[in-house]
Each structure stands twice: as structure tokens, then as C-alpha cells.
PDB file of N, CA and C in Angstrom:
ATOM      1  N   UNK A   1     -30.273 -14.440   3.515  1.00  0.00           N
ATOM      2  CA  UNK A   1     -29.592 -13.362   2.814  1.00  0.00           C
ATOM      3  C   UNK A   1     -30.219 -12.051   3.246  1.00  0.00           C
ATOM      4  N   UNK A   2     -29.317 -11.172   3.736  1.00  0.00           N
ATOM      5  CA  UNK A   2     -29.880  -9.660   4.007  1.00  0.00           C
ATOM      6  C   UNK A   2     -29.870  -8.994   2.724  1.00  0.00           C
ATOM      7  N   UNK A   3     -30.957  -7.643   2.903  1.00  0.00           N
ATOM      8  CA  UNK A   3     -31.250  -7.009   2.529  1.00  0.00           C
ATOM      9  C   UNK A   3     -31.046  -5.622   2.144  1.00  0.00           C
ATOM     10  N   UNK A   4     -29.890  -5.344   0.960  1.00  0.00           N
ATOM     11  CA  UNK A   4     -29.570  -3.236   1.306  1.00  0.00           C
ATOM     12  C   UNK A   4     -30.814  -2.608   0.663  1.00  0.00           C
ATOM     13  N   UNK A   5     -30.855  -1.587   0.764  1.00  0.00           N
ATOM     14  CA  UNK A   5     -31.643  -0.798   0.148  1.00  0.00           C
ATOM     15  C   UNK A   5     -30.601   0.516  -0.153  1.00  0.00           C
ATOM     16  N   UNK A   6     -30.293   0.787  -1.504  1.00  0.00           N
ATOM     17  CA  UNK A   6     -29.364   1.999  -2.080  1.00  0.00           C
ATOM     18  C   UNK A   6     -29.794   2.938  -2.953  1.00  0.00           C
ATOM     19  N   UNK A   7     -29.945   3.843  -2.637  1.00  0.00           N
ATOM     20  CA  UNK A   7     -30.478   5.166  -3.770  1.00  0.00           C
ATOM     21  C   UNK A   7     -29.271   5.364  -4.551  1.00  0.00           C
ATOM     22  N   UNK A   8     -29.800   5.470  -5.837  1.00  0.00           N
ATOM     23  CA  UNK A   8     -28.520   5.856  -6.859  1.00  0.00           C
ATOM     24  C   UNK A   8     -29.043   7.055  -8.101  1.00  0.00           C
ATOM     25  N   UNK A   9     -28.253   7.779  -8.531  1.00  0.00           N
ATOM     26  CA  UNK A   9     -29.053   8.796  -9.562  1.00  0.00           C
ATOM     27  C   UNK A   9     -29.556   8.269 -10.893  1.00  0.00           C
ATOM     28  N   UNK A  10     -30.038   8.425 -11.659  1.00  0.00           N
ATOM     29  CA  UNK A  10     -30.654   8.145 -13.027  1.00  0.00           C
ATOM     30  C   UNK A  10     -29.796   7.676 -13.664  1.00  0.00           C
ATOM     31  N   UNK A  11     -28.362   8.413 -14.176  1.00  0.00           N
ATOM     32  CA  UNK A  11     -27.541   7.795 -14.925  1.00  0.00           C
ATOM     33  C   UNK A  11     -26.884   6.722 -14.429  1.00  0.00           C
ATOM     34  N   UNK A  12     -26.627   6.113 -13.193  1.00  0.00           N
ATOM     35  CA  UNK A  12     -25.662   4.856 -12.573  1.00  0.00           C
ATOM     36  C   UNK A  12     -26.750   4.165 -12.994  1.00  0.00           C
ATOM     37  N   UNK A  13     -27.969   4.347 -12.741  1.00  0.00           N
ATOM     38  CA  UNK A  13     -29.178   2.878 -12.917  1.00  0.00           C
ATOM     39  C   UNK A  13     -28.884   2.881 -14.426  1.00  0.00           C
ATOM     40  N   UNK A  14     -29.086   3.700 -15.050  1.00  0.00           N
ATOM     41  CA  UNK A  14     -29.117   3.304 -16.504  1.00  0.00           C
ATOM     42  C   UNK A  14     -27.740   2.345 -16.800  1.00  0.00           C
ATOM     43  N   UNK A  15     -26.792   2.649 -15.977  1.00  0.00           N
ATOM     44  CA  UNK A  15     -25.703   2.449 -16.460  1.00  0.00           C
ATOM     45  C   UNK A  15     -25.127   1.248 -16.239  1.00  0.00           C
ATOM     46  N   UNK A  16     -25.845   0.821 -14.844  1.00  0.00           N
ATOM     47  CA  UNK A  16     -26.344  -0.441 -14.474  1.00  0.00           C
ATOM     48  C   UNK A  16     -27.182  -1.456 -15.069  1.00  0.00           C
ATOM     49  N   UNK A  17     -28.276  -1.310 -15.829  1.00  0.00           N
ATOM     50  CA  UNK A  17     -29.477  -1.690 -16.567  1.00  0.00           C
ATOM     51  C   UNK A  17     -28.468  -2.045 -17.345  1.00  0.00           C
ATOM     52  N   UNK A  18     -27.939  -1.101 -18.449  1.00  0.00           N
ATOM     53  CA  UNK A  18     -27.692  -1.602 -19.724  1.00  0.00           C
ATOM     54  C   UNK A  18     -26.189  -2.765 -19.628  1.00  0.00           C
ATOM     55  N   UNK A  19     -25.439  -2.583 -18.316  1.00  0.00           N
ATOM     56  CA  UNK A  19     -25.004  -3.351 -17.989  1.00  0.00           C
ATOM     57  C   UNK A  19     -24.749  -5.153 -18.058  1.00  0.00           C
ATOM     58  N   UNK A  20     -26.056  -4.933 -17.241  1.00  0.00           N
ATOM     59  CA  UNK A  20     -26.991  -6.138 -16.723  1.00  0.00           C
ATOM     60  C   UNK A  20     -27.448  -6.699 -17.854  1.00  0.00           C
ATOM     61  N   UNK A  21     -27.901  -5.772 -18.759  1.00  0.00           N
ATOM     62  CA  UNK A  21     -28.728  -6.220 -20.187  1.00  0.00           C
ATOM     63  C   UNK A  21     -27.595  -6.907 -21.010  1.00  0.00           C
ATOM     64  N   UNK A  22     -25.887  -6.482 -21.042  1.00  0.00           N
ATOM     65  CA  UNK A  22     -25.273  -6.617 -21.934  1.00  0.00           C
ATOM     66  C   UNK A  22     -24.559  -7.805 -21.220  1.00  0.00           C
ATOM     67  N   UNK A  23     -24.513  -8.235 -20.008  1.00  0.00           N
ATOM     68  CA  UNK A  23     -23.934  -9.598 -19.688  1.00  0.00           C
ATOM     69  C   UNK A  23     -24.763 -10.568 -19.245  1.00  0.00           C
ATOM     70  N   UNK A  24     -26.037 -10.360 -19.092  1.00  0.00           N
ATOM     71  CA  UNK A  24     -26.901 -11.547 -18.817  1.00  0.00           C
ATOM     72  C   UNK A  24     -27.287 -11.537 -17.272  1.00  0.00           C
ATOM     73  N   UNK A  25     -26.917 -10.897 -16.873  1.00  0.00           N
ATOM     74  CA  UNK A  25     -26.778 -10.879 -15.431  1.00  0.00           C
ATOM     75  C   UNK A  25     -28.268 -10.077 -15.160  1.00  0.00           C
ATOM     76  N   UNK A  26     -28.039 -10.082 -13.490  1.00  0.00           N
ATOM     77  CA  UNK A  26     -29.359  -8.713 -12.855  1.00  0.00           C
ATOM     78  C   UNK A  26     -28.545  -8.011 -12.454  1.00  0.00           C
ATOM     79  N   UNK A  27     -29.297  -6.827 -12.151  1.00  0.00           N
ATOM     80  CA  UNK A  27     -28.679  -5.510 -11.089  1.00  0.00           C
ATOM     81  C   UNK A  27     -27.698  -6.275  -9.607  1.00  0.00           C
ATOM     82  N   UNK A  28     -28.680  -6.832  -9.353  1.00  0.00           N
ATOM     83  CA  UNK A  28     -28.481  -7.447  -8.105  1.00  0.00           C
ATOM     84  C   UNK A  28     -27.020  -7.985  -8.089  1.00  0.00           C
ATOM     85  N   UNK A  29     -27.107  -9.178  -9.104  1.00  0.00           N
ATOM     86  CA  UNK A  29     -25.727  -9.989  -9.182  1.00  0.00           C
ATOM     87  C   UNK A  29     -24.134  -8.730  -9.301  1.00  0.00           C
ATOM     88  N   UNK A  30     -24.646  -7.706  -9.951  1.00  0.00           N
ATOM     89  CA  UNK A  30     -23.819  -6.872 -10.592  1.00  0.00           C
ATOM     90  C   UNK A  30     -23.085  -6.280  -9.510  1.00  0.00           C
ATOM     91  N   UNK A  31     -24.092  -5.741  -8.413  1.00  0.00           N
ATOM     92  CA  UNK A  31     -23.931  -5.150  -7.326  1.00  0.00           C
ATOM     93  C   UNK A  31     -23.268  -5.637  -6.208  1.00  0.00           C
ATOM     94  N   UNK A  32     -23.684  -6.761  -6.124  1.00  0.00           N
ATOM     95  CA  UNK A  32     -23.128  -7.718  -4.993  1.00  0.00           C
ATOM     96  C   UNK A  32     -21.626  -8.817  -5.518  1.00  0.00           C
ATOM     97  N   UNK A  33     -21.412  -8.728  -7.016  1.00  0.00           N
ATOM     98  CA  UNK A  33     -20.558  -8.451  -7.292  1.00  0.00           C
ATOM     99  C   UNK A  33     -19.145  -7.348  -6.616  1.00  0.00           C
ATOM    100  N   UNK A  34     -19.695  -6.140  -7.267  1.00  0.00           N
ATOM    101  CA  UNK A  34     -19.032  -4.875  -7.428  1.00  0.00           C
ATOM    102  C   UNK A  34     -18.730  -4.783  -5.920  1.00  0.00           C
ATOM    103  N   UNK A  35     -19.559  -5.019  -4.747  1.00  0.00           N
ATOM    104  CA  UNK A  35     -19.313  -4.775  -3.406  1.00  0.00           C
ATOM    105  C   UNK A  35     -18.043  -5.755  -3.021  1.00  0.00           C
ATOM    106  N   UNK A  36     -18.153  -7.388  -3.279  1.00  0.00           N
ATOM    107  CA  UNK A  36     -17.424  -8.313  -3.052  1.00  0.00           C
ATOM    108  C   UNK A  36     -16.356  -7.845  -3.734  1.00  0.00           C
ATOM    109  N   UNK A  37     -15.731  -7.544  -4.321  1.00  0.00           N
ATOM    110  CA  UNK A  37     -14.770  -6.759  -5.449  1.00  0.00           C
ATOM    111  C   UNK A  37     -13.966  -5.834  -4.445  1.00  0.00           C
ATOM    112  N   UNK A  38     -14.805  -4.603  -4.001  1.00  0.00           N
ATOM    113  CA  UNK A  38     -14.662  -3.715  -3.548  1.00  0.00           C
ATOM    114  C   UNK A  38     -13.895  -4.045  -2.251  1.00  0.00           C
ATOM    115  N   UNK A  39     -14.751  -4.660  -1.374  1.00  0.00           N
ATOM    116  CA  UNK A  39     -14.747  -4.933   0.031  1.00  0.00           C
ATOM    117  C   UNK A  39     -13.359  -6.125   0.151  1.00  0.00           C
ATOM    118  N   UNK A  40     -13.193  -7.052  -0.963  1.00  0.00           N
ATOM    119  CA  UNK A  40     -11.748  -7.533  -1.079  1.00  0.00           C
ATOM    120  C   UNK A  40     -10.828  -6.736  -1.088  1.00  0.00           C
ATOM    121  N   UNK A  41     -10.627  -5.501  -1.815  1.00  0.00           N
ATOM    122  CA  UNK A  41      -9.537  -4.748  -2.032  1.00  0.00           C
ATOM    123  C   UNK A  41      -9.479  -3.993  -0.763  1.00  0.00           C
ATOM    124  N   UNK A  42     -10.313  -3.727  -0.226  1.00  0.00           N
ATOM    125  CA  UNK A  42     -10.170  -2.731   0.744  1.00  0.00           C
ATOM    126  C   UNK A  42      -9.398  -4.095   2.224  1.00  0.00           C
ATOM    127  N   UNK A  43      -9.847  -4.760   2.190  1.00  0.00           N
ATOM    128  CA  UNK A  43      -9.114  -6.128   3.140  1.00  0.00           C
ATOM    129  C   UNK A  43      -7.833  -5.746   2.796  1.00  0.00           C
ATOM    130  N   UNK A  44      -7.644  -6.058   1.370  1.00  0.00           N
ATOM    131  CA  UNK A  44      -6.441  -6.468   0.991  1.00  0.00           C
ATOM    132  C   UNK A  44      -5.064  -5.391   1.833  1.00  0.00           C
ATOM    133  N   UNK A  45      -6.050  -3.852   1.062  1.00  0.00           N
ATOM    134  CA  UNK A  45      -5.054  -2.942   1.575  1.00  0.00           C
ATOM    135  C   UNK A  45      -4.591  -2.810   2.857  1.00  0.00           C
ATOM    136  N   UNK A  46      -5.714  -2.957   3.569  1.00  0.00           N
ATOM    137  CA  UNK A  46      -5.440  -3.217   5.319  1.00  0.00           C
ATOM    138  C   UNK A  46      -4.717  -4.203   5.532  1.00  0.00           C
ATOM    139  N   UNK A  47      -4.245  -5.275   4.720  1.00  0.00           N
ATOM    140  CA  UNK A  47      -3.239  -6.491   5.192  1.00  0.00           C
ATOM    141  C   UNK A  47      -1.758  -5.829   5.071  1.00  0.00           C
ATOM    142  N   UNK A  48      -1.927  -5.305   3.742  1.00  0.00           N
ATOM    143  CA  UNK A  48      -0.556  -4.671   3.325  1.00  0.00           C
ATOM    144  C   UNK A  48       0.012  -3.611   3.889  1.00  0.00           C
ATOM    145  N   UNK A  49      -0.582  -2.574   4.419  1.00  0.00           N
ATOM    146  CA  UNK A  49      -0.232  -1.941   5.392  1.00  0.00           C
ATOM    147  C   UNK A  49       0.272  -2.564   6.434  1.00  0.00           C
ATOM    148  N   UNK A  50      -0.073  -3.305   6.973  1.00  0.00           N
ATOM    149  CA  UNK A  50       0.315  -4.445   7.805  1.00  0.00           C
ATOM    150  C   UNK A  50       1.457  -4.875   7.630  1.00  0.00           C
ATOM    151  N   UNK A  51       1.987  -5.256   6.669  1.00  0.00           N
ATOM    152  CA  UNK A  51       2.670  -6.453   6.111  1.00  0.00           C
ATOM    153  C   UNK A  51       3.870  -5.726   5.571  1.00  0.00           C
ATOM    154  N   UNK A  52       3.378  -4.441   4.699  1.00  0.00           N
ATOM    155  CA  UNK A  52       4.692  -3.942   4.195  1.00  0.00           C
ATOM    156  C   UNK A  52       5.636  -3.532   4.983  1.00  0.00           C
ATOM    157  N   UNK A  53       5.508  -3.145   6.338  1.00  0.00           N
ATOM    158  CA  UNK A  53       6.771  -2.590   7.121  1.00  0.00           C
ATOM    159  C   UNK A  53       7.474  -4.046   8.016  1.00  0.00           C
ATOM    160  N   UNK A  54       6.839  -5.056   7.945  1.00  0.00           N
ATOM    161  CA  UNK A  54       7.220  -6.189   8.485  1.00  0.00           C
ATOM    162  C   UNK A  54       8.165  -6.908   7.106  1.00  0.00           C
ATOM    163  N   UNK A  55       8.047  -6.502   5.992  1.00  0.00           N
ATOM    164  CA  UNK A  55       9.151  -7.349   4.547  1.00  0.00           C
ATOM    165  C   UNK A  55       9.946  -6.688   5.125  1.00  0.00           C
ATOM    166  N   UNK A  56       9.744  -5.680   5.015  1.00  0.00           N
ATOM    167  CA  UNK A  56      10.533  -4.352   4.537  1.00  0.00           C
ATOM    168  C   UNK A  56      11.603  -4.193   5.606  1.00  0.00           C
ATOM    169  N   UNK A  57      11.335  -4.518   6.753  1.00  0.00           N
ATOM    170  CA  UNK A  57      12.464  -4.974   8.016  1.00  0.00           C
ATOM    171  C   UNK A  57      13.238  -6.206   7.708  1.00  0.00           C
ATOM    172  N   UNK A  58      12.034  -6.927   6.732  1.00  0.00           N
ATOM    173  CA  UNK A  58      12.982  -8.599   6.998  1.00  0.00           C
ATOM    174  C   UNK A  58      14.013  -8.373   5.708  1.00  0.00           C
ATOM    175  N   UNK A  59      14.159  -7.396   5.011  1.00  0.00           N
ATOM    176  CA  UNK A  59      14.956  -7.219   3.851  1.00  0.00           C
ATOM    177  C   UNK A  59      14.416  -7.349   2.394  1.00  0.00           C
ATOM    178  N   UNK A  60      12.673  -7.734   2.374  1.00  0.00           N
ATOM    179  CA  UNK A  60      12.341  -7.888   1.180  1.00  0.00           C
ATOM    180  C   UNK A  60      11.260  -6.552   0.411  1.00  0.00           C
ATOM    181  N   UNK A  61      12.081  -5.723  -0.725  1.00  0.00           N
ATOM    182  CA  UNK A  61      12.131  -4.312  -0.926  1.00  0.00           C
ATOM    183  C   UNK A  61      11.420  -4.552  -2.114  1.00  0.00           C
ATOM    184  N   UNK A  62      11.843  -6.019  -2.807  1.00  0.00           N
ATOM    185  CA  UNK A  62      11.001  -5.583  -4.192  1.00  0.00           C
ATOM    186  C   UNK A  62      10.204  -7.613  -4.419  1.00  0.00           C
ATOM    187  N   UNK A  63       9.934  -7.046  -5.671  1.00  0.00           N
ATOM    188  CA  UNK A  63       9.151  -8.296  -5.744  1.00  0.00           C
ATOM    189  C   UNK A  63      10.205  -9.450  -5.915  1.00  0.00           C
ATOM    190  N   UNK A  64      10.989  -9.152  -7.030  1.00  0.00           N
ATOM    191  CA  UNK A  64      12.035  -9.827  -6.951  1.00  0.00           C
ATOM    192  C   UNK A  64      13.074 -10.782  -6.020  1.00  0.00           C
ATOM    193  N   UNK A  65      12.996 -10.053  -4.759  1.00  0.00           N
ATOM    194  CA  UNK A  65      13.643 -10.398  -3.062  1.00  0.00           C
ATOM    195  C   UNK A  65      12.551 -11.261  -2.596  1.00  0.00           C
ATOM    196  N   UNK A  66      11.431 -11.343  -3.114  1.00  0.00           N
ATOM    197  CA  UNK A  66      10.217 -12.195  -2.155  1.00  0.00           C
ATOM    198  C   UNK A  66      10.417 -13.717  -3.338  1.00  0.00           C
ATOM    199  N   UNK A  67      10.478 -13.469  -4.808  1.00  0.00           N
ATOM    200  CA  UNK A  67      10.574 -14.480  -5.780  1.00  0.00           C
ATOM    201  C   UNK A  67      12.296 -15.207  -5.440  1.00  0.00           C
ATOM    202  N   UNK A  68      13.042 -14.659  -4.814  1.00  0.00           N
ATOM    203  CA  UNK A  68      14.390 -14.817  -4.768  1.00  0.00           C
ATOM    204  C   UNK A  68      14.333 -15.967  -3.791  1.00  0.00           C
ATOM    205  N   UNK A  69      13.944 -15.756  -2.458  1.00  0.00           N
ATOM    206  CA  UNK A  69      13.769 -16.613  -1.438  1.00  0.00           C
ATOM    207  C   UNK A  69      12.767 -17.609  -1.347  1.00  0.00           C
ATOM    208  N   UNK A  70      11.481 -17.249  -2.034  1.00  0.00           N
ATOM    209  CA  UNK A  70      10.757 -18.286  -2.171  1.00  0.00           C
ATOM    210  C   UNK A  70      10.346 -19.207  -3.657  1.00  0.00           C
ATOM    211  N   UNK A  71      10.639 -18.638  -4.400  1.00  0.00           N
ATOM    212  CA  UNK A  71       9.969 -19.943  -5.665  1.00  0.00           C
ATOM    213  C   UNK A  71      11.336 -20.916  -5.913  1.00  0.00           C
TER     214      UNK A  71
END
């Protein structure tokens, strides 16, 4: 497992701490959490960019048109 090292201001640590304190968790878990979280969505959006002009040619505009053809 690698190693970050992140400077953060007084109030995020606190805000973090009491966090950590109020779910049982560590900083750590919280963080590497919050990144995995993060770093999914940001995938995600890069797929959809992708993806939305390829429905969107094949005729599917809403959610409805994607539930229509497939469930």
C-alpha cells in the first residue's frame, strides 16, 4: 500500500476527527474512502461524455428510451 502525504487547514482536520470519532472509523479509512468516491465519479463522468453522444445518435434521449428497449 502507498503512501500520500496531504496538508489540510485546522478546520477540515477537525472536521475530519470528529468525523472519524462519530462513525468509528480513522482519518485514514475516511479519506481513502472520500478519494475512492471521488475518483469513481470522475471515471464515471469521462464514460458519459463518451457515451452520451453515441445514445443520443442511436435514438436514446431519455431514460425512459434506454428502459423501453431494454428491461
Amino acid at each position: 500500500m502507498a503512501t500520500l502525504t496531504v496538508r489540510i487547514d485546522d478546520e477540515l482536520d477537525r472536521q475530519l476527527t470528529e468525523l472519524a470519532r462519530e462513525t468509528g472509523r480513522t482519518k485514514s479509512q475516511l479519506v481513502r474512502e472520500m478519494l475512492r468516491r471521488q475518483t469513481t465519479m470522475a471515471l464515471f463522468q469521462k464514460v458519459r461524455r463518451k457515451a452520451v453522444p453515441l445514445a443520443e445518435r442511436a435514438g436514446y434521449l431519455t431514460d425512459e428510451d434506454i428502459f423501453r428497449d431494454f428491461s
